[in-house]
Protein backbone atom coordinates (compact mmCIF):
# COMPACT_ATOMS: atom_id res chain seq x y z
CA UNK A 1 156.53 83.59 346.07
CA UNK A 2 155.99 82.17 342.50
CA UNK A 3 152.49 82.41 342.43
CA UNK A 4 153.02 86.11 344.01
CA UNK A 5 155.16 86.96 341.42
CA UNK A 6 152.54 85.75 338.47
CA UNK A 7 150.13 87.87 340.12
CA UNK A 8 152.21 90.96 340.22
CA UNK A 9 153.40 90.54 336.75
CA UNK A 10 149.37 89.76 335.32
CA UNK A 11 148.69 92.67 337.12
CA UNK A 12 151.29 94.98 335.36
CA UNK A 13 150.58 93.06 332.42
CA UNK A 14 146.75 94.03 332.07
CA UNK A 15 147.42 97.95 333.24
CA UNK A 16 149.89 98.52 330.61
CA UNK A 17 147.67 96.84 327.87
CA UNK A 18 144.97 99.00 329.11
CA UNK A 19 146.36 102.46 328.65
CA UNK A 20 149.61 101.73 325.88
CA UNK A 21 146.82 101.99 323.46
CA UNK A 22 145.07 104.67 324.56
CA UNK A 23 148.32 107.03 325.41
CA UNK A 24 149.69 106.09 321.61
CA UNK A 25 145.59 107.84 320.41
CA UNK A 26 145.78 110.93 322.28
CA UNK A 27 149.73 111.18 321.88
CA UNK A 28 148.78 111.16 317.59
CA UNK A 29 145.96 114.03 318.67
CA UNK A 30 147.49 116.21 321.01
CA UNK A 31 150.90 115.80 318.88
CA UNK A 32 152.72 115.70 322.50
CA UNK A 33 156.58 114.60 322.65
CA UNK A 34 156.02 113.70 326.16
CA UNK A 35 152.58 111.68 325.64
CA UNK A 36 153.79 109.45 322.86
CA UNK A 37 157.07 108.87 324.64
CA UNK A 38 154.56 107.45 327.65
CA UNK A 39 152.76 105.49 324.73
CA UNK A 40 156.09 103.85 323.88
CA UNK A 41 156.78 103.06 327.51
CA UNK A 42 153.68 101.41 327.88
CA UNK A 43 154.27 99.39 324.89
CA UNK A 44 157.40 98.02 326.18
CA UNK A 45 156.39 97.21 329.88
CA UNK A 46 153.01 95.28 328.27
CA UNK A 47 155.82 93.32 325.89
CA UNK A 48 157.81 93.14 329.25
CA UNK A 49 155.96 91.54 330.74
CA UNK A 50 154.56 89.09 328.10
CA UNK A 51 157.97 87.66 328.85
CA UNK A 52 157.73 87.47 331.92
CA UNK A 53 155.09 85.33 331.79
CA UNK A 54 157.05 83.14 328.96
CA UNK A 55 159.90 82.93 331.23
CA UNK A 56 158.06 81.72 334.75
CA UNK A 57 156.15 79.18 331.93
CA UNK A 58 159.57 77.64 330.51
CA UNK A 59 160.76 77.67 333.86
CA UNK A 60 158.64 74.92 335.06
CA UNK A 61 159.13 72.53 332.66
CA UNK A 62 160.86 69.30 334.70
CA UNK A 63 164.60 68.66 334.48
CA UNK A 64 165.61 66.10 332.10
CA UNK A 65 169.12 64.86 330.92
CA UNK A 66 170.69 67.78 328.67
CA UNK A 67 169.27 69.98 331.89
CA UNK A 68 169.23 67.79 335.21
CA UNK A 69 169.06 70.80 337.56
CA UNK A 70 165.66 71.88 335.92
CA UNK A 71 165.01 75.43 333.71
CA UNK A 72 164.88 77.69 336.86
CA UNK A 73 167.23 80.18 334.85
CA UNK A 74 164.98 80.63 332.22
CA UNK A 75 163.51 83.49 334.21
CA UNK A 76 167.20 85.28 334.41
CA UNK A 77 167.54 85.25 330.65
CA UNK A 78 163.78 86.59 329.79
CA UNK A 79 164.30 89.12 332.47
CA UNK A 80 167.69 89.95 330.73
CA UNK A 81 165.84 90.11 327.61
CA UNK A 82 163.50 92.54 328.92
CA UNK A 83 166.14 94.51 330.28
CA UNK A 84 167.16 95.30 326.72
CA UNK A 85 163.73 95.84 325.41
CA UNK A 86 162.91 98.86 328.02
CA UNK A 87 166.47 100.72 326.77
CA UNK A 88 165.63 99.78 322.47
CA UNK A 89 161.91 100.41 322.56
CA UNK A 90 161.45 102.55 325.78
CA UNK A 91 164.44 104.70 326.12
CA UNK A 92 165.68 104.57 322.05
CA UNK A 93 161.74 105.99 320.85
CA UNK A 94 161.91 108.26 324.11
CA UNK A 95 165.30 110.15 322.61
CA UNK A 96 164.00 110.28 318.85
CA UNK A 97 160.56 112.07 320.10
CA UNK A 98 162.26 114.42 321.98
CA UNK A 99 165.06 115.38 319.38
CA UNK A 100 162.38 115.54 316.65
CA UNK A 101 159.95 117.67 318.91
CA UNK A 102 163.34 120.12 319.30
CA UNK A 103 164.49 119.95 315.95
CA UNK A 104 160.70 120.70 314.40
CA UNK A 105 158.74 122.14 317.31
CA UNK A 106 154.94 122.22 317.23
CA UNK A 107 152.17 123.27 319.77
CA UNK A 108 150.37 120.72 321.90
CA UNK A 109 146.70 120.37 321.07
CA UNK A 110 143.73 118.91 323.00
CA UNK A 111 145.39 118.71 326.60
CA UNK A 112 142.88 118.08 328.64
CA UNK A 113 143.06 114.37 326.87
CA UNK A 114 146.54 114.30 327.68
CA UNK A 115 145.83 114.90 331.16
CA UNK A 116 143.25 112.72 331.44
CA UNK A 117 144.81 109.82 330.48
CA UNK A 118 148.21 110.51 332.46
CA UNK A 119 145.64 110.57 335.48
CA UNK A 120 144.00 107.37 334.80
CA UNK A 121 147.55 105.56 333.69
CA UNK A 122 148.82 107.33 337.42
CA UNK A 123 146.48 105.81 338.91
CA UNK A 124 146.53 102.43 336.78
CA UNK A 125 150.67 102.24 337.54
CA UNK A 126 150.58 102.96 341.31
CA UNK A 127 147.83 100.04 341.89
CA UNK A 128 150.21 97.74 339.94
CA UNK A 129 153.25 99.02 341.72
CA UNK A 130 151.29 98.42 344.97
CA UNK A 131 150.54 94.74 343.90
CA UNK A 132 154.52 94.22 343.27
CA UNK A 133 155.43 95.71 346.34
CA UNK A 134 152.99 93.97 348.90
CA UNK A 135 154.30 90.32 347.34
CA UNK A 136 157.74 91.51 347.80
CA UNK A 137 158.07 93.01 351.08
CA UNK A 138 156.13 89.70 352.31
CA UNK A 139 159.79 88.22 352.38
CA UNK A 140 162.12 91.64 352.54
CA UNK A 141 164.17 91.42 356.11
CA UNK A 142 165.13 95.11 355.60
CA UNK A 143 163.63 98.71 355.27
CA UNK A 144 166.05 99.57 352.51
CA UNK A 145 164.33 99.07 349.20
CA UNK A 146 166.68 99.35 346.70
CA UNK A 147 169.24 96.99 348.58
CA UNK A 148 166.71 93.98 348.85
CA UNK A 149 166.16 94.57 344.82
CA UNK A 150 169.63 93.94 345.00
CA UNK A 151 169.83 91.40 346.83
CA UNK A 152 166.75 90.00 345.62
CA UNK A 153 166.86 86.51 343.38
CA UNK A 154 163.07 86.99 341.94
CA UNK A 155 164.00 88.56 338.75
CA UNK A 156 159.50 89.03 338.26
CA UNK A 157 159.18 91.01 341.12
CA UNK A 158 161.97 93.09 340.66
CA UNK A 159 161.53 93.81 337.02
CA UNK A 160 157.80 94.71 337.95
CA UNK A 161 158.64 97.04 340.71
CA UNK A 162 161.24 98.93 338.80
CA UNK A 163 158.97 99.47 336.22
CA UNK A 164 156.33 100.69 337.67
CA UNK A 165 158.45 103.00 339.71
CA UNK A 166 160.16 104.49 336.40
CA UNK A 167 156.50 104.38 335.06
CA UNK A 168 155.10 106.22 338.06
CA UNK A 169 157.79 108.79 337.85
CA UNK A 170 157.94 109.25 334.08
CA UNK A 171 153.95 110.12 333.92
CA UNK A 172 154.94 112.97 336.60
CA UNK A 173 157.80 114.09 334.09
CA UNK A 174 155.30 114.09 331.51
CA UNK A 175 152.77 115.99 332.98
CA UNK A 176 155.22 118.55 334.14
CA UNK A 177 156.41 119.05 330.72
CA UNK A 178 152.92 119.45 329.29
CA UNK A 179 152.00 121.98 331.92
CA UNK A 180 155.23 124.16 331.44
CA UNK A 181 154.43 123.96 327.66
CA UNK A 182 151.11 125.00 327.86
CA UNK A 183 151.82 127.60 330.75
CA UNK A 184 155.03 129.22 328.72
CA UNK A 185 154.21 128.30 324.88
CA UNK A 186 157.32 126.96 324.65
CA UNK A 187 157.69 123.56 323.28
CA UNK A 188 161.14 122.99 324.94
CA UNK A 189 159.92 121.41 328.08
CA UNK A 190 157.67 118.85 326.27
CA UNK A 191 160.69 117.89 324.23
CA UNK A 192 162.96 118.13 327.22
CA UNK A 193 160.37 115.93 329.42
CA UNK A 194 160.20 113.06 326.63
CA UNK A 195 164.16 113.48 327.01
CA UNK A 196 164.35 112.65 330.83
CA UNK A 197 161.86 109.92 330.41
CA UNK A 198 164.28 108.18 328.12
CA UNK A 199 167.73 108.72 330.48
CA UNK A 200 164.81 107.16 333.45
CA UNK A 201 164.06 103.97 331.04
CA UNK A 202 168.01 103.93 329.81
CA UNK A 203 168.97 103.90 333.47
CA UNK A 204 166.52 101.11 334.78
CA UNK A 205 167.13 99.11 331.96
CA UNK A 206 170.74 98.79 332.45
CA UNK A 207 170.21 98.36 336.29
CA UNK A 208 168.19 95.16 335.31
CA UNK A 209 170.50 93.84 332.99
CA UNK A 210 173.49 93.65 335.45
CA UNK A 211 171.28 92.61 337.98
CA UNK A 212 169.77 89.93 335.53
CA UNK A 213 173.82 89.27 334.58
CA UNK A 214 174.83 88.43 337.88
CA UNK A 215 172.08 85.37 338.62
CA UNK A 216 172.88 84.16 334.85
CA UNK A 217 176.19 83.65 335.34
CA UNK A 218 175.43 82.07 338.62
CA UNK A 219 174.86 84.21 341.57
CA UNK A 220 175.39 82.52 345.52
CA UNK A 221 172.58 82.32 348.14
CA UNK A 222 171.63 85.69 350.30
CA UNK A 223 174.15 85.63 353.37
CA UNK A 224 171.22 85.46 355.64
CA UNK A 225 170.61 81.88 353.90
CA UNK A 226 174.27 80.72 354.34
CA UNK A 227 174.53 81.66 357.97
CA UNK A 228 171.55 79.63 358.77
CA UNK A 229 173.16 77.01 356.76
CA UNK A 230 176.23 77.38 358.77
CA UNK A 231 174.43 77.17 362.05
CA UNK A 232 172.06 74.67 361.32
CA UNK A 233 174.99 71.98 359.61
CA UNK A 234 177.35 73.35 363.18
CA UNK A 235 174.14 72.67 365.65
CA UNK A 236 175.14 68.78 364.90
CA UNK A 237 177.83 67.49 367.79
CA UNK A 238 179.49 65.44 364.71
CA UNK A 239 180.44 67.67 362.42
CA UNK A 240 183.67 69.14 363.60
CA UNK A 241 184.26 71.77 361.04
CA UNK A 242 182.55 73.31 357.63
CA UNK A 243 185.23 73.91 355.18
CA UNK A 244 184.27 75.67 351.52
CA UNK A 245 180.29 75.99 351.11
CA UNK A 246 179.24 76.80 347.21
CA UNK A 247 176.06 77.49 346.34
CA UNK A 248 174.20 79.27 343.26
CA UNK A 249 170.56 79.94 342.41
CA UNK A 250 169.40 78.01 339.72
CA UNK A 251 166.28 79.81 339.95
CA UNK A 252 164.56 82.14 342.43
CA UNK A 253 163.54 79.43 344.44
CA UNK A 254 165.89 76.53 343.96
CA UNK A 255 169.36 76.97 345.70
CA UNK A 256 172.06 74.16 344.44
CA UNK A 257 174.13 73.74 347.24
CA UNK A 258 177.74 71.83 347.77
CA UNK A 259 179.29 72.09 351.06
CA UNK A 260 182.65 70.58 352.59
CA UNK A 261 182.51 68.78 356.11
CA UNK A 262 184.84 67.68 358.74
CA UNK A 263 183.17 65.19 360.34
CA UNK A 264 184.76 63.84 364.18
CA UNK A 265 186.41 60.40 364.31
CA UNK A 266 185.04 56.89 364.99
CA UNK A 267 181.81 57.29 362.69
CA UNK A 268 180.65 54.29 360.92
CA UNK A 269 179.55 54.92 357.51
CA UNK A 270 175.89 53.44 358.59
CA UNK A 271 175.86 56.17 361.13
CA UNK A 272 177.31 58.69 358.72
CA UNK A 273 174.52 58.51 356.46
CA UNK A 274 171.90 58.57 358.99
CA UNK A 275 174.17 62.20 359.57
CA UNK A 276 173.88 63.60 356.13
CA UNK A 277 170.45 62.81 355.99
CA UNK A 278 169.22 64.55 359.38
CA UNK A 279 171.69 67.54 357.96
CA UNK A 280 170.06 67.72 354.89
CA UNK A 281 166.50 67.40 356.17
CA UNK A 282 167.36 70.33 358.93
CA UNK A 283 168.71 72.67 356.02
CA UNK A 284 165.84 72.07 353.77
CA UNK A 285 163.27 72.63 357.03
CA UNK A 286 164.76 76.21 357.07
CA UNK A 287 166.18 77.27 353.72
CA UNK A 288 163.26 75.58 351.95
CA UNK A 289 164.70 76.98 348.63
CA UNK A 290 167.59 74.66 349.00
CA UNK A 291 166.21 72.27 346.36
CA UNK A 292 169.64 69.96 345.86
CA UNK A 293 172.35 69.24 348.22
CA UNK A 294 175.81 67.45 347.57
CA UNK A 295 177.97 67.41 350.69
CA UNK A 296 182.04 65.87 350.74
CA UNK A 297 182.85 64.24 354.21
CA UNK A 298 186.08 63.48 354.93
CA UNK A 299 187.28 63.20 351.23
CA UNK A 300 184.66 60.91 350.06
CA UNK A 301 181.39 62.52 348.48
CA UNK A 302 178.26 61.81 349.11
CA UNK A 303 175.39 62.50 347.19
CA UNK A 304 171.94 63.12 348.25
CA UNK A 305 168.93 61.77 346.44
CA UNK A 306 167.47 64.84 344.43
CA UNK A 307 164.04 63.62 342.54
CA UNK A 308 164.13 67.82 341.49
CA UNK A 309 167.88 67.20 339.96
CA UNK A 310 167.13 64.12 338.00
CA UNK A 311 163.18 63.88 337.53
CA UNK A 312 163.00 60.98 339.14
């Protein structure tokens, strides 16, 4: 899904280059609330996703000592950071245009630019939006969007898709504003429409932060991955019992996991490690995002090998 995700994010990347430029040109011509609010959206998401990129960069980098379980989370915080860039450039330069279009109104001139280019950036968006959502469904197990964003642990794909939805939406907002102005001469509902763009980018932007907050501060696996955990470590005859099972994503793929085991009587320790191992290997076989696994048995604690963990 990594590569997936670079793809999605190069391809939001490249659309919002294309057009932030262009909307912020006809936004100074037509003098349009609602068009230069769409300029500063554009700005943002091409910024957004600039870090992005940073973040899936830094997050390769190989685990060393001050950081044995690797830079996986470096994608939570640059995701976080974004978070806050959509509400102070996107939804802070939304408000301003639209109070100063209400406080100082003024006609909109040369729409049929303004149109233009919400067309083209419509189009631009939804192609984008269509690249996020085909790499993320790949992997989605239900029919419910906005749950698996919830529940999703790829904080590029996520970030992408909301994005482009508020972006998608917000070019409909401003069109409809520009049309009632134009329609009514009132310069209200261009205001207004550069208004509602910048509750959309205030709301999304604190929807990614607390989504972004809860893998930072260290966020479990998916119950669908612990079950399958649970009935692959129970499908051995020797383990008699799973006590507490931790785990936390250290990044979207790469799952640290720590689980408690009863093992039956009469093992040799030979034998028992011959156990662990097959356990381990069966885990990893179908939770390949499991990257490290440290497992207690019977009081004493056994650590797996991790060449991921420790850069070996």
């Amino acid at each position: 899904m990594v590569s997936g995700s670079k793809r999605a994010v190069y391809a939001a990347f490249i659309g919002n280059g294309t057009i932030a430029v262009i909307k912020f040109l006809v936004a100074l011509v037509s003098r349009s609330s609602a068009m230069m609010a769409e300029a500063f959206h554009s700005m943002a998401d091409m910024g957004n996703q600039a870090l992005l990129l940073l973040g899936i960069k830094r997050s390769h980098k190989p685990a060393d000592s001050e950081h044995p379980f690797g830079y996986g989370k470096e994608q939570y915080f640059w995701s976080f950071v974004v978070a806050n860039m959509i509400f102070l450039i996107g939804a802070v330069a939304s408000f301003y245009e639209g109070l100063k279009k209400l406080s100082h109104p003024h006609p909109i001139e040369r729409s049929y630019l303004i149109y233009t280019i919400l067309s083209l950036s419509f189009v631009i968006e939804t192609i984008s939006l269509t690249v996020a959502l085909k790499e993320f469904l790949k992997h989605g197990r239900s029919k419910n969007i906005l749950k698996e964003l919830q529940e999703s642990k790829n904080p590029n794909l996520m970030v992408v898709i909301v994005e482009d939805t508020a972006a998608v939406i917000s070019l409909m907002i401003a069109a409809t504003g520009v049309i009632f102005t134009e329609i009514t001469d009132i310069e209200t509902f261009d205001a207004a429409a550069s208004i509602i763009i910048g509750c959309i980018l205030a709301f999304i932007s604190f929807f990614l932060a607390n989504e972004m907050r809860k893998l930072l501060i260290g966020e479990s696996a998916s119950k669908r991955h612990l079950d399958t955990i649970r009935r692959v470590v129970l499908s051995f005859q020797e383990v008699k019992q799973i006590g507490k099972i931790y785990s936390m994503h250290m990044g979207p793929e790469d799952i640290l996991l720590a689980i408690d085991l009863d093992f039956v009587g009469n093992i040799q320790a030979d034998r028992l490690e011959i156990i662990v191992d097959k356990i381990e290997a069966h885990i990893k076989k179908e939770v390949p995002e499991v990257k490290q696994i440290f497992i207690e048995a019977d009081g004493e604690s056994v650590k797996f090998n991790s060449s991921k963990a420790f850069g070996d």
